[in-house]
PDB file of N, CA and C in Angstrom:
ATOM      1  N   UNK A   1      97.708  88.280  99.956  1.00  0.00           N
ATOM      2  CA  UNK A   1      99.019  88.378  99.336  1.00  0.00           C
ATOM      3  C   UNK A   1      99.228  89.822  98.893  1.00  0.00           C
ATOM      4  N   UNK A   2     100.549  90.524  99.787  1.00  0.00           N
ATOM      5  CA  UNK A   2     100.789  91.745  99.190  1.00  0.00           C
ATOM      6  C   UNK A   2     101.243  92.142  97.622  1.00  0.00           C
ATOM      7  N   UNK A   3     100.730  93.269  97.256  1.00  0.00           N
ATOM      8  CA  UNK A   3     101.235  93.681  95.620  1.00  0.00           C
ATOM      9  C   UNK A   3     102.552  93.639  95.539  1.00  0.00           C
ATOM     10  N   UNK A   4     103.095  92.954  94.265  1.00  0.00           N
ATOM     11  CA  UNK A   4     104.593  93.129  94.356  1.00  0.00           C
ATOM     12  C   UNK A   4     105.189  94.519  93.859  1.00  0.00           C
ATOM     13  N   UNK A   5     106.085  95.147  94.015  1.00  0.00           N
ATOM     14  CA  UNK A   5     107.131  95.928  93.658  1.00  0.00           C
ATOM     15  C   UNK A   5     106.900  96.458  92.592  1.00  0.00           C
ATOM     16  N   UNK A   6     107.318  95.190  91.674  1.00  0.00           N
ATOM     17  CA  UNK A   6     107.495  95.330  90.472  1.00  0.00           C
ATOM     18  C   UNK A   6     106.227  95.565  89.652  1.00  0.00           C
ATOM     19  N   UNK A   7     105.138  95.027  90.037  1.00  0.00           N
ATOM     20  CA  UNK A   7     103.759  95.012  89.454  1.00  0.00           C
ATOM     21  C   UNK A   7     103.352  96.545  89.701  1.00  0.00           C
ATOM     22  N   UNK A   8     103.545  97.242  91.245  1.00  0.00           N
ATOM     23  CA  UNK A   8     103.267  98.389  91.802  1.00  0.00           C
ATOM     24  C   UNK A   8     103.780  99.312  90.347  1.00  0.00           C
ATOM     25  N   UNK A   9     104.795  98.756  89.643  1.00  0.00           N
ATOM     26  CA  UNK A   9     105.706  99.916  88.964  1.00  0.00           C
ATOM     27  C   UNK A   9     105.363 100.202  88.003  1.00  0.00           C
ATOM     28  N   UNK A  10     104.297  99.252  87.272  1.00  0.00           N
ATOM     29  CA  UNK A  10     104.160  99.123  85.572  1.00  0.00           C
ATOM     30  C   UNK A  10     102.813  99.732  85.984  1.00  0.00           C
ATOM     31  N   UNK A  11     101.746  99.423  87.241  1.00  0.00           N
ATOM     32  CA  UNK A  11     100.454  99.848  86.822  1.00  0.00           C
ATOM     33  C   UNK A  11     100.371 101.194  86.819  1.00  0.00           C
ATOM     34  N   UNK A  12      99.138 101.380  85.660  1.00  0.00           N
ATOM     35  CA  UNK A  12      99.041 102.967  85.444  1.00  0.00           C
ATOM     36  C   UNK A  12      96.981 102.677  85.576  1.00  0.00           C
ATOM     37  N   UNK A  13      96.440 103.977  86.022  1.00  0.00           N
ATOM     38  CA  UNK A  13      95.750 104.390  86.000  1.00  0.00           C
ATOM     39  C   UNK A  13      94.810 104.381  84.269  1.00  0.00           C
ATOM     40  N   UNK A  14      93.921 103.128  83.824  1.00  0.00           N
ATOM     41  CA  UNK A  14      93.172 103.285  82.947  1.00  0.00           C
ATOM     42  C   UNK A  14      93.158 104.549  82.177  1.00  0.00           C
ATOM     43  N   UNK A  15      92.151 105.577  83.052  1.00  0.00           N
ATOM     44  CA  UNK A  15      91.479 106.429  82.620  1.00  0.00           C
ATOM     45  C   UNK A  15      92.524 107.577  82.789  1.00  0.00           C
ATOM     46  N   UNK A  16      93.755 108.165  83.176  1.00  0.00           N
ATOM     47  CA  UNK A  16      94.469 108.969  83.029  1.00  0.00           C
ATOM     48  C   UNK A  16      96.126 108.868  82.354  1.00  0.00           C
ATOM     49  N   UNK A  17      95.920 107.248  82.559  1.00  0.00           N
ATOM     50  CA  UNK A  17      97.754 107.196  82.227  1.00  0.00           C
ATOM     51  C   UNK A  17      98.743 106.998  83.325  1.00  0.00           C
ATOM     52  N   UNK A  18      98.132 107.781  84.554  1.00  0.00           N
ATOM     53  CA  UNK A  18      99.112 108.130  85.342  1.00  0.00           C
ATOM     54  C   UNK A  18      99.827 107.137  86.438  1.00  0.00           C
ATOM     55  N   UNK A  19     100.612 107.326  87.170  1.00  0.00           N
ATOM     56  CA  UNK A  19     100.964 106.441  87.786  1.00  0.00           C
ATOM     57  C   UNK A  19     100.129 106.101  88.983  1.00  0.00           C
ATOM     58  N   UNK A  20      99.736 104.928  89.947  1.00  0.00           N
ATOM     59  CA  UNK A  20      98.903 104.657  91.118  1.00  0.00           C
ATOM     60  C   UNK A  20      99.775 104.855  92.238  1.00  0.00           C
ATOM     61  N   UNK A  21      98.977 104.942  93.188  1.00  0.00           N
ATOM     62  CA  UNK A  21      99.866 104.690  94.808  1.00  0.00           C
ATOM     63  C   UNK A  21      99.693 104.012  95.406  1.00  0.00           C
ATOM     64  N   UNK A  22      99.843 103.161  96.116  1.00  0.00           N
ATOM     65  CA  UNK A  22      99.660 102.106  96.888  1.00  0.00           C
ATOM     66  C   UNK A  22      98.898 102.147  98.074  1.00  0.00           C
ATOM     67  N   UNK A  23      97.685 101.758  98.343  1.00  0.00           N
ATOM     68  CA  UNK A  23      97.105 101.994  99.718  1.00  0.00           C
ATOM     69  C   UNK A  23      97.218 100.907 100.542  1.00  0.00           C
ATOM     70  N   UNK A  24      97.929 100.714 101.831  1.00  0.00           N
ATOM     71  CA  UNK A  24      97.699  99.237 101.959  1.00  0.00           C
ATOM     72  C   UNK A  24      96.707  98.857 102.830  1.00  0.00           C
ATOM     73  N   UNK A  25      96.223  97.663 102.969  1.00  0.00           N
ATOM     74  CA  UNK A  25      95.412  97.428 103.946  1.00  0.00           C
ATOM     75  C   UNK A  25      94.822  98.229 105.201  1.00  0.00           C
ATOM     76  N   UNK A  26      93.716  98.444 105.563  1.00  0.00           N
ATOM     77  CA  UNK A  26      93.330  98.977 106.793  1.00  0.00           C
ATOM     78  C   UNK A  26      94.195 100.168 107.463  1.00  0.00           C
ATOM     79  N   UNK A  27      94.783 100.828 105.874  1.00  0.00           N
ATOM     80  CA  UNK A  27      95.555 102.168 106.272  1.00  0.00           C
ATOM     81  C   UNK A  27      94.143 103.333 106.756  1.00  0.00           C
ATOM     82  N   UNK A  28      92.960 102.743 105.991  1.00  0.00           N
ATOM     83  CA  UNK A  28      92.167 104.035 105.895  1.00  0.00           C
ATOM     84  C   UNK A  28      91.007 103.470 106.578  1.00  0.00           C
ATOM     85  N   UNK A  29      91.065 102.085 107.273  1.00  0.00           N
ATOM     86  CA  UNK A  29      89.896 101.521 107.404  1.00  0.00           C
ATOM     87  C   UNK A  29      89.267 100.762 106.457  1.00  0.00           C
ATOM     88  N   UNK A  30      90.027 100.640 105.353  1.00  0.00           N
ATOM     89  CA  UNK A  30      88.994  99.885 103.903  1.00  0.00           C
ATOM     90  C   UNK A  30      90.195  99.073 103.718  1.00  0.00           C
ATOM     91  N   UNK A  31      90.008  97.863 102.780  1.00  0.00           N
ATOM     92  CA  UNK A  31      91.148  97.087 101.918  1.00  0.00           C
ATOM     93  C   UNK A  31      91.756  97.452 101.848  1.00  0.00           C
ATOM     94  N   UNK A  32      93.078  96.766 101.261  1.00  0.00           N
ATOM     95  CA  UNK A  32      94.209  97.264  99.842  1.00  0.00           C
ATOM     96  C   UNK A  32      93.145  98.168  98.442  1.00  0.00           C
ATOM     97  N   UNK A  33      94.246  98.663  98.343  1.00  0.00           N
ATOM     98  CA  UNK A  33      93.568  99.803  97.255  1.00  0.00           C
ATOM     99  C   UNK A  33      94.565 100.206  96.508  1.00  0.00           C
ATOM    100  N   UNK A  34      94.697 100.846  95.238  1.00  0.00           N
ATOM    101  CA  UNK A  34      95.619 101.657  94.395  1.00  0.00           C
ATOM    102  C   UNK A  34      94.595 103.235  94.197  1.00  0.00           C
ATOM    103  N   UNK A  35      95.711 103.952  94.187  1.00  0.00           N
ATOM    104  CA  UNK A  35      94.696 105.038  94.094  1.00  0.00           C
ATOM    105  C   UNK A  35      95.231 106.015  92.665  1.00  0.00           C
ATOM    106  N   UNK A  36      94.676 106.351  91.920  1.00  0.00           N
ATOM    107  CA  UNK A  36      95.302 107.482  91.097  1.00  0.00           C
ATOM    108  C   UNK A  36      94.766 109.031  91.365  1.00  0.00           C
ATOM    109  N   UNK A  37      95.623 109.808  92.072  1.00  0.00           N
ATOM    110  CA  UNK A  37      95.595 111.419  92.479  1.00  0.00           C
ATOM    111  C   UNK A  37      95.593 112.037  91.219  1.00  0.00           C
ATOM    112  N   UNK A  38      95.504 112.101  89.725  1.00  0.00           N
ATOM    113  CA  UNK A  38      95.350 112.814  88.993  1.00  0.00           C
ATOM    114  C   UNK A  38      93.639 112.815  88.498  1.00  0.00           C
ATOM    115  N   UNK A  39      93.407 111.281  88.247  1.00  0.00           N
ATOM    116  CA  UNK A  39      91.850 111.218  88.294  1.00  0.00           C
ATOM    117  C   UNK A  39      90.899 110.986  89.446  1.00  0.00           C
ATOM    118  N   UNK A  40      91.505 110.761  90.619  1.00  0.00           N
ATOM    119  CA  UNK A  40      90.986 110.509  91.952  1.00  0.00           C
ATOM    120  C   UNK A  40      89.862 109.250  91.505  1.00  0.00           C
ATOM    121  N   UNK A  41      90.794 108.233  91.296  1.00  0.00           N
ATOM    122  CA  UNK A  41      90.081 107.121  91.050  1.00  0.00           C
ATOM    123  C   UNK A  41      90.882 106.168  92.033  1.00  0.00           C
ATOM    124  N   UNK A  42      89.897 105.451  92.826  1.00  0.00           N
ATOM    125  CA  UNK A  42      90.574 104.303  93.474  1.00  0.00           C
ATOM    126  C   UNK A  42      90.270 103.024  93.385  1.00  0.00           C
ATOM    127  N   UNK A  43      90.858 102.232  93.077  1.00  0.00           N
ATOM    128  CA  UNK A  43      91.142 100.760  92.483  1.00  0.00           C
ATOM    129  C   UNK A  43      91.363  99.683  93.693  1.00  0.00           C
ATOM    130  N   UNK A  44      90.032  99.238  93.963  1.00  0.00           N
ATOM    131  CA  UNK A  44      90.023  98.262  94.881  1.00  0.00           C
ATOM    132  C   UNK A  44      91.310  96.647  94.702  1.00  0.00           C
ATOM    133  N   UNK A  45      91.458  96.203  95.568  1.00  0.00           N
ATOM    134  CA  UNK A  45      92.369  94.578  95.295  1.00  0.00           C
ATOM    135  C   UNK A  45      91.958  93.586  96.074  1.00  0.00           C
ATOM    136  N   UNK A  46      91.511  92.510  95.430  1.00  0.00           N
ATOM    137  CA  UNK A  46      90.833  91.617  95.788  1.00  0.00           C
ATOM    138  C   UNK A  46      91.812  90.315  95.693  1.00  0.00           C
ATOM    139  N   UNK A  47      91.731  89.825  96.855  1.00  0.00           N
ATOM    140  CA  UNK A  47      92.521  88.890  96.619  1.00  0.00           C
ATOM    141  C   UNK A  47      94.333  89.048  96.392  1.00  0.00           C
ATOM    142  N   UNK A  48      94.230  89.821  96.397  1.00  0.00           N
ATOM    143  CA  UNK A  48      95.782  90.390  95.142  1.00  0.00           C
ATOM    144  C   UNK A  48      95.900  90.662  94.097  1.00  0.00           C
ATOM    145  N   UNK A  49      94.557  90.824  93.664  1.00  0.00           N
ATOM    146  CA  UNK A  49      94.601  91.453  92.157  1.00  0.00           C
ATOM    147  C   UNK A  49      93.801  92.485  92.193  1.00  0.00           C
ATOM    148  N   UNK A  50      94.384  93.713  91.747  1.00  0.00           N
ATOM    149  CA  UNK A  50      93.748  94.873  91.413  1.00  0.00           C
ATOM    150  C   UNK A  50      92.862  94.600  90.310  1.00  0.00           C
ATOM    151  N   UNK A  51      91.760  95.500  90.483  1.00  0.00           N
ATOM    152  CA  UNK A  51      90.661  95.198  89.636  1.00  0.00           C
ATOM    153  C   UNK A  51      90.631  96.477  89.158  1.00  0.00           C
ATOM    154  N   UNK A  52      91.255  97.258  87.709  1.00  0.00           N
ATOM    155  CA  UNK A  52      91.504  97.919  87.293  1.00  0.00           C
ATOM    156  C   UNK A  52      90.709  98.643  86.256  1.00  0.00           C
ATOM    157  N   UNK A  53      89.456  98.288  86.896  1.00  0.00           N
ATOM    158  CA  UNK A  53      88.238  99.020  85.826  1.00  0.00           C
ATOM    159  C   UNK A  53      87.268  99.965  85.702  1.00  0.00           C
ATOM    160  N   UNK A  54      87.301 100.915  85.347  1.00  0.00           N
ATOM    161  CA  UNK A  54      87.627 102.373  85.572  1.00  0.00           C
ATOM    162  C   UNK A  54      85.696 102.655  85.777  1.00  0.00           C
ATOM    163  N   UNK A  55      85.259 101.878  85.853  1.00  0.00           N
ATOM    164  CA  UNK A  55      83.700 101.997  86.150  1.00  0.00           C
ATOM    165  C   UNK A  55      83.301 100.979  87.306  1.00  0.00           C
ATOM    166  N   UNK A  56      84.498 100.319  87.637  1.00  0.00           N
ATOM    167  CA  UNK A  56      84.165  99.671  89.114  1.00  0.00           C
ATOM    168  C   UNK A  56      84.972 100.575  90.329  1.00  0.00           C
ATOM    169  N   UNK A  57      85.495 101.461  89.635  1.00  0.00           N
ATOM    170  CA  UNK A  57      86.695 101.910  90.301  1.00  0.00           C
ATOM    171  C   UNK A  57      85.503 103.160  91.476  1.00  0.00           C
ATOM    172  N   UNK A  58      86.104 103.751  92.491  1.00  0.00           N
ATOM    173  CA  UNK A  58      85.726 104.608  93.131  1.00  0.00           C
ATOM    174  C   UNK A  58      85.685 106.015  93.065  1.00  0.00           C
ATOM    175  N   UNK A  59      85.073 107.537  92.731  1.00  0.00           N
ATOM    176  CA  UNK A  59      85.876 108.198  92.423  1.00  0.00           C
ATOM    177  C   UNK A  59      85.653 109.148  93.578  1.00  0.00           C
ATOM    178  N   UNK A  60      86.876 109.670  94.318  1.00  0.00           N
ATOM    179  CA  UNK A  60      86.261 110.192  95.356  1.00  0.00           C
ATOM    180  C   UNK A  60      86.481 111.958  95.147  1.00  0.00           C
ATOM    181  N   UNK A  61      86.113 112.676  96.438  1.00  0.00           N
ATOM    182  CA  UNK A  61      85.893 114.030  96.350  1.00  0.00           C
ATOM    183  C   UNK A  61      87.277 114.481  96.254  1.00  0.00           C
ATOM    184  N   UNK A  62      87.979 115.730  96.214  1.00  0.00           N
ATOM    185  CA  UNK A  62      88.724 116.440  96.479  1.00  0.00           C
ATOM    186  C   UNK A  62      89.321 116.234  97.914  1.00  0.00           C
ATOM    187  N   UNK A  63      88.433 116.473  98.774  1.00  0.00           N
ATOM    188  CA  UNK A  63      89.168 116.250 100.260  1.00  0.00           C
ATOM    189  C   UNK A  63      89.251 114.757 100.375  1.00  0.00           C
ATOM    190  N   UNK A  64      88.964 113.590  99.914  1.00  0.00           N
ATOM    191  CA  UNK A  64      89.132 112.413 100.392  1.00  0.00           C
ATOM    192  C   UNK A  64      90.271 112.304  99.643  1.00  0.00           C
ATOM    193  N   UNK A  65      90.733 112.475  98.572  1.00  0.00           N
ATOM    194  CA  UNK A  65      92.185 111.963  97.983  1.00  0.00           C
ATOM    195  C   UNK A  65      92.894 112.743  98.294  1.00  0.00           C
ATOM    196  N   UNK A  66      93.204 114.019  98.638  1.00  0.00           N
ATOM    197  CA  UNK A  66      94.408 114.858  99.964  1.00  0.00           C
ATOM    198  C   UNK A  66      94.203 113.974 100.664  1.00  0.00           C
ATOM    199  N   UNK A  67      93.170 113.057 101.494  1.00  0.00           N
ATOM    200  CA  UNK A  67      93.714 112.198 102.503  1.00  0.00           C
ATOM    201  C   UNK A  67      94.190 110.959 101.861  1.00  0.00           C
ATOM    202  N   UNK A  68      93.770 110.571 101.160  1.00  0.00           N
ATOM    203  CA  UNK A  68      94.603 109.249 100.717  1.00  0.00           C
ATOM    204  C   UNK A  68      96.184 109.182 100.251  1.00  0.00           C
ATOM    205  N   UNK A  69      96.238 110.589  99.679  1.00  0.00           N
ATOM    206  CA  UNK A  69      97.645 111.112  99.140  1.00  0.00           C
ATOM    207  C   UNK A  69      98.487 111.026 100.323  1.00  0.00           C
ATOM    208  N   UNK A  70      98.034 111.619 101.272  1.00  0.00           N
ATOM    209  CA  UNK A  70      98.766 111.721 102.273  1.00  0.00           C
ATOM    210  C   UNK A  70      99.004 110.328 103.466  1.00  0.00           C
ATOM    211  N   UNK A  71      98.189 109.365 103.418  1.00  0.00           N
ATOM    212  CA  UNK A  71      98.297 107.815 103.549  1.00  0.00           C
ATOM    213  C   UNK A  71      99.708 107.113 102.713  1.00  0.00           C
ATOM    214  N   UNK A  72      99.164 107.317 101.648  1.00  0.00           N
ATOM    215  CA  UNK A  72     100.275 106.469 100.714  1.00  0.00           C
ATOM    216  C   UNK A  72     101.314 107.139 100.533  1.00  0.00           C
ATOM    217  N   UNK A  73     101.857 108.371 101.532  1.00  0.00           N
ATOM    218  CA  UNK A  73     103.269 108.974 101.183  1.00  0.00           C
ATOM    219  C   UNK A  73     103.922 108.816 102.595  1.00  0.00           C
ATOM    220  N   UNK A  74     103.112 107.581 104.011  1.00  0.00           N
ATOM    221  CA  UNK A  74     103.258 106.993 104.723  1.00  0.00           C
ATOM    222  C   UNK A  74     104.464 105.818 104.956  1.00  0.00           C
TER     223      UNK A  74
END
């Protein structure tokens, strides 16, 4: 079940505040994902629910979130 809209709009990034982006499915080869580009934290979704916990979360390098940034502006 895709993320809704409206849910997409309110979530913010735990550990920065900031707003997420939407990764969708097998854009990158991995799950659905939310990603936050200010902390380069990415937020797996299971099921349809983002699992929004900032120590399960992923944090990737510099060059992997320029690529994800550039996915979710897809």
């Amino acid at each position: 079940m895709p993320l809704s809209a409206e849910l997409l709009a309110i979530l913010v990034c735990p550990e920065s505040r900031q707003p997420l982006l939407h990764i969708p499915p097998g854009a990158d080869g991995a799950g659905e994902s939310l990603f936050c580009p200010a902390s380069r934290l990415r937020y797996r979704v299971e099921d349809g629910i983002p699992v929004m916990l900032v120590e399960d979360a992923e944090r990737l390098d510099e060059a992997a979130a320029e690529r994800l940034k550039g996915l979710a502006a897809r």
